[in-house]
Protein backbone atom coordinates (compact mmCIF):
# COMPACT_ATOMS: atom_id res chain seq x y z
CA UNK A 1 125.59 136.59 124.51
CA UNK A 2 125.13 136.61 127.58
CA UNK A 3 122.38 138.92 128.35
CA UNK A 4 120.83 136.50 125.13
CA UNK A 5 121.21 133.51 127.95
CA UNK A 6 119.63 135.12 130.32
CA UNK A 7 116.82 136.54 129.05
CA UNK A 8 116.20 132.68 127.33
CA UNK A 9 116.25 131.52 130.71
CA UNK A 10 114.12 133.53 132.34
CA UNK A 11 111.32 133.08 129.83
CA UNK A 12 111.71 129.47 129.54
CA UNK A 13 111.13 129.79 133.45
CA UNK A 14 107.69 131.74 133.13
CA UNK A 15 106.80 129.06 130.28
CA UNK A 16 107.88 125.86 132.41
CA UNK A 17 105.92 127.48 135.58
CA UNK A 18 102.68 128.03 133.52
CA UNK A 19 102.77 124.88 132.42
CA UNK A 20 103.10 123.32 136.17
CA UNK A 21 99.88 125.85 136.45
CA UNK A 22 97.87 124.22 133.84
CA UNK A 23 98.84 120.70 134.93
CA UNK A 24 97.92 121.27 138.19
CA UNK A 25 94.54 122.02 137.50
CA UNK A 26 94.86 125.83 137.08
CA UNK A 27 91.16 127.41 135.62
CA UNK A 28 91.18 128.10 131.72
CA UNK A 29 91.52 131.27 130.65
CA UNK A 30 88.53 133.26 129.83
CA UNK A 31 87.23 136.20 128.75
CA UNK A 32 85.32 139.23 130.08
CA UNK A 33 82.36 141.02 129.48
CA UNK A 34 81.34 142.85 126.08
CA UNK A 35 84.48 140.67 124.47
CA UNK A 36 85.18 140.14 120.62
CA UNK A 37 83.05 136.36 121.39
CA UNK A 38 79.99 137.69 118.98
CA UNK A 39 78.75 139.64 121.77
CA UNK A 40 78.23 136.13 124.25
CA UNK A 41 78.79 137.32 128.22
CA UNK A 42 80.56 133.84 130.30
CA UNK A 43 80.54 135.99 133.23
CA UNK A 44 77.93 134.94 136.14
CA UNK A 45 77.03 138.82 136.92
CA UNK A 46 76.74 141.04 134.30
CA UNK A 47 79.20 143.82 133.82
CA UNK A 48 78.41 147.60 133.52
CA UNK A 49 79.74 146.92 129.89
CA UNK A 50 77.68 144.30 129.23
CA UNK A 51 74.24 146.17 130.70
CA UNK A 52 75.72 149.17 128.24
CA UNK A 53 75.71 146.56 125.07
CA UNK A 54 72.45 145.07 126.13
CA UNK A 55 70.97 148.07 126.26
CA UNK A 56 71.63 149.63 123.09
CA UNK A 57 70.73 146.45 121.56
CA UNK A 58 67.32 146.87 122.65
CA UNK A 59 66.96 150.44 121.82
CA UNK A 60 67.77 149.77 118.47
């Protein structure tokens, strides 16, 4: 039990503290490169992934 306690409060920590995160203004999560997003790139350079992708795409 408690081992149970414990490991409830340490998680509850990491959840409380990435909540402070977000509420302070903390960037939204995004994703990279060559992603599952329908093949959409958010990043501001492109990635050696995403030059991979785009070129295949116009090959084919």
């Amino acid at each position: 039990m408690t081992l149970f306690l414990i490991t409830f409060a340490v998680i509850a920590a990491v959840i409380f503290f990435m909540a402070i995160g977000v509420m302070f203004g903390r960037g939204a999560i995004k994703g990279t490169c060559g992603g599952v997003n329908n093949g959409e790139c958010i990043c501001v350079q492109k990635c050696e992934k995403r030059r991979k992708l785009e070129a295949m795409a116009e090959n084919s």
